[in-house]
PDB file of N, CA and C in Angstrom:
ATOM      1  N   UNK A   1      -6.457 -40.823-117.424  1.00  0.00           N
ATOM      2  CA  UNK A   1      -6.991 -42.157-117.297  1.00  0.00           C
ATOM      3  C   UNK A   1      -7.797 -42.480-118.555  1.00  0.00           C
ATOM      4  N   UNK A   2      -7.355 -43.259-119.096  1.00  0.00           N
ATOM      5  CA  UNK A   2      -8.293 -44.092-120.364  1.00  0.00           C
ATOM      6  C   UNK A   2      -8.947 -45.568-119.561  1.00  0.00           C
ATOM      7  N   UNK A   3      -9.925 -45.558-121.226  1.00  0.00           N
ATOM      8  CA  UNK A   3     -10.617 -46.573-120.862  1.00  0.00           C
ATOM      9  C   UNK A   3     -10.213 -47.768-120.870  1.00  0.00           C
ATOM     10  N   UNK A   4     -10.258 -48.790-120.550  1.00  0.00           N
ATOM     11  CA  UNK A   4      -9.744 -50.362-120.386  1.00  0.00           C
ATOM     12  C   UNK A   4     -10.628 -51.232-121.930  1.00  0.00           C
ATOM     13  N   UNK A   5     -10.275 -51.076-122.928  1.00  0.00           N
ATOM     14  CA  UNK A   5     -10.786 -51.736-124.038  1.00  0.00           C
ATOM     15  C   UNK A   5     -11.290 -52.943-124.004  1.00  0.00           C
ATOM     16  N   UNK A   6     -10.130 -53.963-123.690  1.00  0.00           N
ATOM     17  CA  UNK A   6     -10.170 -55.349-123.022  1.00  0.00           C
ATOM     18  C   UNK A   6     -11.321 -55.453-122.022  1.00  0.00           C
ATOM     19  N   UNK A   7     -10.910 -55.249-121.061  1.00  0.00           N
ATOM     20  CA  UNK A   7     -12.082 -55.071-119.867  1.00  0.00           C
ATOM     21  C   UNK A   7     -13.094 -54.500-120.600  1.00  0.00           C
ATOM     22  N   UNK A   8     -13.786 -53.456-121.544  1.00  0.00           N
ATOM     23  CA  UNK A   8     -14.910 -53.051-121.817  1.00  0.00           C
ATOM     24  C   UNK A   8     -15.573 -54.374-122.889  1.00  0.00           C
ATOM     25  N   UNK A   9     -14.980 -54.910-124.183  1.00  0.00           N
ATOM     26  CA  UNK A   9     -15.418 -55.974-124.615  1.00  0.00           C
ATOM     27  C   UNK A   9     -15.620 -57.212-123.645  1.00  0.00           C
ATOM     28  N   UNK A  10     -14.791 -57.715-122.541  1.00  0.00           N
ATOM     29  CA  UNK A  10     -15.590 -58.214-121.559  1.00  0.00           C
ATOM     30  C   UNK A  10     -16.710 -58.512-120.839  1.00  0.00           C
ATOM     31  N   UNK A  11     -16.741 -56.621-120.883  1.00  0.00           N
ATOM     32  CA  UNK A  11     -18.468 -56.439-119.786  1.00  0.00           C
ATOM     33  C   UNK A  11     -19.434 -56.534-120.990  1.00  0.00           C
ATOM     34  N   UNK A  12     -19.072 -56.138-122.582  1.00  0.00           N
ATOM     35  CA  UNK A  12     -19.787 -56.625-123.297  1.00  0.00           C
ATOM     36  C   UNK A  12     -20.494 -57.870-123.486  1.00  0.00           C
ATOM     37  N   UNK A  13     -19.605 -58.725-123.579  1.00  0.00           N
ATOM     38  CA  UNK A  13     -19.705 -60.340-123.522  1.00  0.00           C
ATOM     39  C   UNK A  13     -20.580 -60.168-122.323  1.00  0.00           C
ATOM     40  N   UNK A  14     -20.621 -60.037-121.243  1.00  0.00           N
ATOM     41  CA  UNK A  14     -21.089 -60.599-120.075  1.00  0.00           C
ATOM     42  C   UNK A  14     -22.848 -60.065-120.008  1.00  0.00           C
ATOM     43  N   UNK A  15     -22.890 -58.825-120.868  1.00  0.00           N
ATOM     44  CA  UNK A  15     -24.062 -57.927-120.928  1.00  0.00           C
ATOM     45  C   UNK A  15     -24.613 -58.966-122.233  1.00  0.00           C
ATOM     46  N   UNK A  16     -24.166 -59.716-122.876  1.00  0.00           N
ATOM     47  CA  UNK A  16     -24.642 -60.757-123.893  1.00  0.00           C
ATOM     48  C   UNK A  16     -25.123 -61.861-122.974  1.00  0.00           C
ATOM     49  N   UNK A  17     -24.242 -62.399-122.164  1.00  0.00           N
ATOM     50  CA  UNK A  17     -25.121 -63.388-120.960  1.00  0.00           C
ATOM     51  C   UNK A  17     -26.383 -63.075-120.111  1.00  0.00           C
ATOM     52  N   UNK A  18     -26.337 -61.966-119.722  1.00  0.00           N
ATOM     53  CA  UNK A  18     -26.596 -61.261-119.208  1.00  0.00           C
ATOM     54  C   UNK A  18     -28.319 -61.118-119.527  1.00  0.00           C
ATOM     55  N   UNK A  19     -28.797 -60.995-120.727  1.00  0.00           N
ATOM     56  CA  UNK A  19     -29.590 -60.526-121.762  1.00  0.00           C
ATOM     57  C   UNK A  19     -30.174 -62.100-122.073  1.00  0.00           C
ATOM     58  N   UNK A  20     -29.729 -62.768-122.392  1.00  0.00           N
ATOM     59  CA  UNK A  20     -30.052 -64.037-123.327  1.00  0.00           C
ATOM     60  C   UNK A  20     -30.261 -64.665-121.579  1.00  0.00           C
ATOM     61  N   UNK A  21     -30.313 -64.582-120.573  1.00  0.00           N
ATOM     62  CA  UNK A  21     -30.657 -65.882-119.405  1.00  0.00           C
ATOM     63  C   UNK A  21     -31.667 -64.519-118.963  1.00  0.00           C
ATOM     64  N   UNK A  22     -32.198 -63.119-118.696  1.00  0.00           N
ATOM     65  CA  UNK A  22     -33.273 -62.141-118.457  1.00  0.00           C
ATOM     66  C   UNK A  22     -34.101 -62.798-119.554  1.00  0.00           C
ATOM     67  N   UNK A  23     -34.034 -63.391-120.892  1.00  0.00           N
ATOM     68  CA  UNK A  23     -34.914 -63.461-121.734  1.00  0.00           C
ATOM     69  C   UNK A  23     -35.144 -65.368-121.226  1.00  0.00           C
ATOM     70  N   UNK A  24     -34.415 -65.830-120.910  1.00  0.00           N
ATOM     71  CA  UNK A  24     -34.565 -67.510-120.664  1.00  0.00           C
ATOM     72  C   UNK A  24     -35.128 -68.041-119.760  1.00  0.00           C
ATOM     73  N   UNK A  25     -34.813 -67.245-118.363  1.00  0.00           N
ATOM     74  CA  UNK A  25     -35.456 -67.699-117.242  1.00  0.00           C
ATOM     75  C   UNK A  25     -36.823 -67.233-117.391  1.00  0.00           C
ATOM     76  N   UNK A  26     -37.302 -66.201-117.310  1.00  0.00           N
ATOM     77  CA  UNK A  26     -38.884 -66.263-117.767  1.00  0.00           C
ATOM     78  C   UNK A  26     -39.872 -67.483-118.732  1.00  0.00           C
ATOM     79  N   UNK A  27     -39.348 -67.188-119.643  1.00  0.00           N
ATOM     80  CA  UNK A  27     -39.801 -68.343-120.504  1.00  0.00           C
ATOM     81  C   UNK A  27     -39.443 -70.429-120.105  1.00  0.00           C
ATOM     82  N   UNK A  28     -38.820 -70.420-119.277  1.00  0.00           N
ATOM     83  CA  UNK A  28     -38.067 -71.643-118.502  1.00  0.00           C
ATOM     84  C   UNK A  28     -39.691 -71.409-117.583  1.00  0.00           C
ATOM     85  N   UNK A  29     -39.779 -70.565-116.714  1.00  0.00           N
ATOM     86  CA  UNK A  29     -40.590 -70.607-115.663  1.00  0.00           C
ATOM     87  C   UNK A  29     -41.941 -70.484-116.043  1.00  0.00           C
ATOM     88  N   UNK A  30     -42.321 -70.105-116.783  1.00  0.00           N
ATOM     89  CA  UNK A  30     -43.714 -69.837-117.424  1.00  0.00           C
ATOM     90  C   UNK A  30     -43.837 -71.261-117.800  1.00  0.00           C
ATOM     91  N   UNK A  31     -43.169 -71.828-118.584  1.00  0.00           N
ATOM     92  CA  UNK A  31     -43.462 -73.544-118.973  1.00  0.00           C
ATOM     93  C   UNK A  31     -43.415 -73.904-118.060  1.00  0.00           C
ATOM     94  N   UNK A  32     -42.995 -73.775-116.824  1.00  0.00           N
ATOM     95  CA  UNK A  32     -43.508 -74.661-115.805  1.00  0.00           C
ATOM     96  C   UNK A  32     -44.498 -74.302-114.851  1.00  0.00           C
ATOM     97  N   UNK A  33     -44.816 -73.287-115.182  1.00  0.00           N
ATOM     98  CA  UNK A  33     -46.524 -73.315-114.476  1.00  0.00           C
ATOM     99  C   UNK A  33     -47.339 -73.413-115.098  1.00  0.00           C
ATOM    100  N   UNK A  34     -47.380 -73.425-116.869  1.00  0.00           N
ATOM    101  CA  UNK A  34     -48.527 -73.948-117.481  1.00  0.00           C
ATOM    102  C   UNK A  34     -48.593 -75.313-117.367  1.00  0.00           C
ATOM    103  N   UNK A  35     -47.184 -76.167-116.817  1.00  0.00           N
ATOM    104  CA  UNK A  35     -47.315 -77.962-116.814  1.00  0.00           C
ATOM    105  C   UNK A  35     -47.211 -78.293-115.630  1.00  0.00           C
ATOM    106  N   UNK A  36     -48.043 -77.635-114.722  1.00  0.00           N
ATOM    107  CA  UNK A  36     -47.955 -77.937-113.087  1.00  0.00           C
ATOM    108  C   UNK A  36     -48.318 -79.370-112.612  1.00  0.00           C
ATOM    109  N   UNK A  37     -49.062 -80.036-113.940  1.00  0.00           N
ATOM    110  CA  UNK A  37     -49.243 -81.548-113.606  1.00  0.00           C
ATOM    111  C   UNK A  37     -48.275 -82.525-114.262  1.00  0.00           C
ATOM    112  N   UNK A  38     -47.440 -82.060-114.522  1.00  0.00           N
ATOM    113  CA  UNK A  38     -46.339 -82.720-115.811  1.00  0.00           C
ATOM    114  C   UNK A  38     -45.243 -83.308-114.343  1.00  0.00           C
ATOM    115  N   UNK A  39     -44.572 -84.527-114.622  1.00  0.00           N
ATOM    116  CA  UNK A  39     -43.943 -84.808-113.422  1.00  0.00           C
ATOM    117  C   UNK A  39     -42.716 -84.307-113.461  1.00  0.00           C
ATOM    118  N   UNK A  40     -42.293 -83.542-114.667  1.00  0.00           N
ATOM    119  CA  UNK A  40     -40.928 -82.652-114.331  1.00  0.00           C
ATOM    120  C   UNK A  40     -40.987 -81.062-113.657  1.00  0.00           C
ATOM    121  N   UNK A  41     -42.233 -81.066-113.425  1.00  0.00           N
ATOM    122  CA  UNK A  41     -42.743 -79.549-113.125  1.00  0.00           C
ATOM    123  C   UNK A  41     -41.976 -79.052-111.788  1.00  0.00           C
ATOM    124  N   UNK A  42     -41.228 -79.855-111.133  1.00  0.00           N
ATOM    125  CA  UNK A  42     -40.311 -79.264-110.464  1.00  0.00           C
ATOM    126  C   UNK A  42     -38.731 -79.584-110.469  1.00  0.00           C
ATOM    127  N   UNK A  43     -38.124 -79.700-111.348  1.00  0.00           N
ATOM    128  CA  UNK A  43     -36.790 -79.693-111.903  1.00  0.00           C
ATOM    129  C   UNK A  43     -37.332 -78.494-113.131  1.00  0.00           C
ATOM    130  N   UNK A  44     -37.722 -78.271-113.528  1.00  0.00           N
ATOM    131  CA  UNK A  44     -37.830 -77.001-114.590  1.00  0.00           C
ATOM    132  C   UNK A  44     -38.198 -76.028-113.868  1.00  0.00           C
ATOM    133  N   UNK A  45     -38.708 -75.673-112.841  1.00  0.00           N
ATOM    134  CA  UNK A  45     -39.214 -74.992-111.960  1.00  0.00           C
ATOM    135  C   UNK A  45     -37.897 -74.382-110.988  1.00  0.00           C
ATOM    136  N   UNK A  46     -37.191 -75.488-110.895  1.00  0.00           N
ATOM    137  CA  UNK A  46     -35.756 -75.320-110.297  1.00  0.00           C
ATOM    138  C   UNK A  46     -34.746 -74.707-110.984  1.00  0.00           C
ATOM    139  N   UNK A  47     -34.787 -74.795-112.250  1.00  0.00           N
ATOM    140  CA  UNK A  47     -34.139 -74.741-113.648  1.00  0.00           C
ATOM    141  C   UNK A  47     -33.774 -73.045-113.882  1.00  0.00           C
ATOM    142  N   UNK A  48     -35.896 -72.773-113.586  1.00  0.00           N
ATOM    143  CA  UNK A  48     -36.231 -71.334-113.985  1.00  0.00           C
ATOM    144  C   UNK A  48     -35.866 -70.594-112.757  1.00  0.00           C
ATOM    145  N   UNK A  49     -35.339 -71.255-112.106  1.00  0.00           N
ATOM    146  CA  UNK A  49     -34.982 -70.289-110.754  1.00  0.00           C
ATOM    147  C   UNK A  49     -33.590 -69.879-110.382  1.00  0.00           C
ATOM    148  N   UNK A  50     -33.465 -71.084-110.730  1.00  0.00           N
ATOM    149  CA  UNK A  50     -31.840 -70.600-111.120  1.00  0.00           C
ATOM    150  C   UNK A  50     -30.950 -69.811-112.111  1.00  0.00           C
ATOM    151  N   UNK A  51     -32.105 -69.952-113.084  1.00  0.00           N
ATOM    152  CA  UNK A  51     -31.769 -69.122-114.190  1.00  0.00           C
ATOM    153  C   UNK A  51     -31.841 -67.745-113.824  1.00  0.00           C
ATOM    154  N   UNK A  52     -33.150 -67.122-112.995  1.00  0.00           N
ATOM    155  CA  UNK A  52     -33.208 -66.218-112.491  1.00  0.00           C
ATOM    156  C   UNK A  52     -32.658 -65.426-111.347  1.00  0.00           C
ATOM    157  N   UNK A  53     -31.967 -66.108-110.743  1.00  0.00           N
ATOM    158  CA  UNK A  53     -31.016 -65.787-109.852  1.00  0.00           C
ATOM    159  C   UNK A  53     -29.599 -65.377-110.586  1.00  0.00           C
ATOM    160  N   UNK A  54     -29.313 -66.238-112.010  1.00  0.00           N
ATOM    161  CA  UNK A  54     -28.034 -66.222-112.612  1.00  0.00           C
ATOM    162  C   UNK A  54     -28.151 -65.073-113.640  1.00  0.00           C
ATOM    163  N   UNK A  55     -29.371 -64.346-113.823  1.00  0.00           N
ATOM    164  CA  UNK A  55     -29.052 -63.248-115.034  1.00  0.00           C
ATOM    165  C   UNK A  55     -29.437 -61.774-113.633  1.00  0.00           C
ATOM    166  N   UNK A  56     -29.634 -62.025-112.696  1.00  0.00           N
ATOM    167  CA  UNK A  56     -29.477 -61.043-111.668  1.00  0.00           C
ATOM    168  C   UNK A  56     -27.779 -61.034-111.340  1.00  0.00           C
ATOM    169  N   UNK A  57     -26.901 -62.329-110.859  1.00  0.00           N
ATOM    170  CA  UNK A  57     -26.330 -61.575-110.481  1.00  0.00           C
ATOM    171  C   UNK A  57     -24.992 -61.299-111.706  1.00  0.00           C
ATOM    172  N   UNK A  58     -25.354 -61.956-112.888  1.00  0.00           N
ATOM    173  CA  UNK A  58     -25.025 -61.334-114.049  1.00  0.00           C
ATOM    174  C   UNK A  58     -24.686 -60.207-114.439  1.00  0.00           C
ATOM    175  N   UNK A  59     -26.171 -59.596-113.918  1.00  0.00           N
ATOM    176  CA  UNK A  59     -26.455 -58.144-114.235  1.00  0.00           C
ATOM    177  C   UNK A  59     -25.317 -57.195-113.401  1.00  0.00           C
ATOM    178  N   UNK A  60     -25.162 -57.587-111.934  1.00  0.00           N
ATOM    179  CA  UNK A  60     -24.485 -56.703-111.187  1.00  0.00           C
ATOM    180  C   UNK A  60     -22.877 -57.083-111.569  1.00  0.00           C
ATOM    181  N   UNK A  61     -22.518 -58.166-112.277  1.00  0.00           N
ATOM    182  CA  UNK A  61     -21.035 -58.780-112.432  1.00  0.00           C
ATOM    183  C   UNK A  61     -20.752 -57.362-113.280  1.00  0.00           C
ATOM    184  N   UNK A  62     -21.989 -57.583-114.454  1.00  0.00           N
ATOM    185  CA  UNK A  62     -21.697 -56.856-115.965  1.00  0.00           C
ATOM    186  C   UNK A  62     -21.440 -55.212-115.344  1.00  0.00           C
ATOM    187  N   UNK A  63     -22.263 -54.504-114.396  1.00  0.00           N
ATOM    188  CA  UNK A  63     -22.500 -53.508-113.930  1.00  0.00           C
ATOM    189  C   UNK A  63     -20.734 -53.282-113.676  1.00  0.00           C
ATOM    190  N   UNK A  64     -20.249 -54.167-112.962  1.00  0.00           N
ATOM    191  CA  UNK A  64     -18.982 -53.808-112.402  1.00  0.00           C
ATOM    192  C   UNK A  64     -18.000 -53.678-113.122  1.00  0.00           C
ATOM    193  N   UNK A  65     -17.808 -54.913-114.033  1.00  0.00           N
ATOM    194  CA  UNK A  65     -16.882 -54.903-115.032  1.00  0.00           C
ATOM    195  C   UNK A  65     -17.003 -53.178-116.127  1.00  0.00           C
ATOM    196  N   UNK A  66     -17.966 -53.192-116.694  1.00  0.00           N
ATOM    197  CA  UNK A  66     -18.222 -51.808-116.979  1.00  0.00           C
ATOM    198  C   UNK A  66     -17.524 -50.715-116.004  1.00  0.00           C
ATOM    199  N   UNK A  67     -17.549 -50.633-114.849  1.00  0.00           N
ATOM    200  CA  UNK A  67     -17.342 -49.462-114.144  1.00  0.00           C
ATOM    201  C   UNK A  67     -15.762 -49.554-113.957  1.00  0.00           C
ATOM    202  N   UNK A  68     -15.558 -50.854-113.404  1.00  0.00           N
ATOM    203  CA  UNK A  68     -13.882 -51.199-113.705  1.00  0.00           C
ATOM    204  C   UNK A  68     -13.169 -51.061-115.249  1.00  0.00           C
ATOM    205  N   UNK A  69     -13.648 -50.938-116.679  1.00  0.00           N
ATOM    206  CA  UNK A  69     -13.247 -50.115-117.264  1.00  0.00           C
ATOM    207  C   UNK A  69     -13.197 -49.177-117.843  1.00  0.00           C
ATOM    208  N   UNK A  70     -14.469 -48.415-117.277  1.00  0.00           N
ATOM    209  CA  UNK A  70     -14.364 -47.014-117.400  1.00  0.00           C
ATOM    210  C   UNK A  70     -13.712 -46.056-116.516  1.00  0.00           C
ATOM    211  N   UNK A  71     -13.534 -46.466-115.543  1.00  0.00           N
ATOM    212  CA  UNK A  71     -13.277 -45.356-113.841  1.00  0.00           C
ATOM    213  C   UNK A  71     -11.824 -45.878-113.729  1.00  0.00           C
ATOM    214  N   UNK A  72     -11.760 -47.113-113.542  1.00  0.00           N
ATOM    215  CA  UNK A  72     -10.288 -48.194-113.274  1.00  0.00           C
ATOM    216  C   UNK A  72     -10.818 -48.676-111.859  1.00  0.00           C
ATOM    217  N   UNK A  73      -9.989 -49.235-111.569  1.00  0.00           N
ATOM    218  CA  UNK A  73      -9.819 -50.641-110.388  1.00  0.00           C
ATOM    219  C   UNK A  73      -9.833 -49.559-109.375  1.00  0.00           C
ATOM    220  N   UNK A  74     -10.495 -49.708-108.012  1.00  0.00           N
ATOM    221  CA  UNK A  74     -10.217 -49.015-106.918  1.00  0.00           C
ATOM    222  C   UNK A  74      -8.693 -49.666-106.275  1.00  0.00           C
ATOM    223  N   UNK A  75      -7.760 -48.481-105.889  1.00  0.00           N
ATOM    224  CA  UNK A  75      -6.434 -48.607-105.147  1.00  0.00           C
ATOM    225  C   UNK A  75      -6.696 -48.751-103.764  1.00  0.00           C
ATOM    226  N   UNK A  76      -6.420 -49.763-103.345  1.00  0.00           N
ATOM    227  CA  UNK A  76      -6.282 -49.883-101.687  1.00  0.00           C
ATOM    228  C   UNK A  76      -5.186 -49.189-100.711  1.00  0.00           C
ATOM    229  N   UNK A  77      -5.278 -48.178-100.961  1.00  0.00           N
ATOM    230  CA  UNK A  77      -3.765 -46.832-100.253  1.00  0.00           C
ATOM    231  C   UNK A  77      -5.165 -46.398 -99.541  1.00  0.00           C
TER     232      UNK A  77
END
């Protein structure tokens, strides 16, 4: 069994998303609790939450893709 090349530059790419929205959503959400009186303070607030939900399940996409080309695809037999 070799490794899946294709599939590994993939989980690369995705470990690049992955990385850049862990570094975005923080900084998204922090601006919106220093502007808690600002009247967008909850659409950025929404923004940063979503962001944070999206580099979590990022993280577990990237996790898989990785394992799918190192191990291979599980066979349903």
């Amino acid at each position: 069994m070799r490794t899946d090349k294709e599939l590994l530059v993939k989980g690369l790419k995705f470990i690049g998303y992955t990385v850049a929205f862990m570094f975005l959503a923080p900084f998204v959400l922090s601006q919106a609790f220093k502007n808690q009186e600002h009247p967008a303070y909850i659409p950025v607030l929404i923004i940063g939450l979503v962001l944070a939900v999206a580099a979590i399940g990022l993280g577990f996409y990237s996790i898989k893709i990785f394992m799918d080309a190192l191990f291979g695809k599980k066979s349903k037999n």
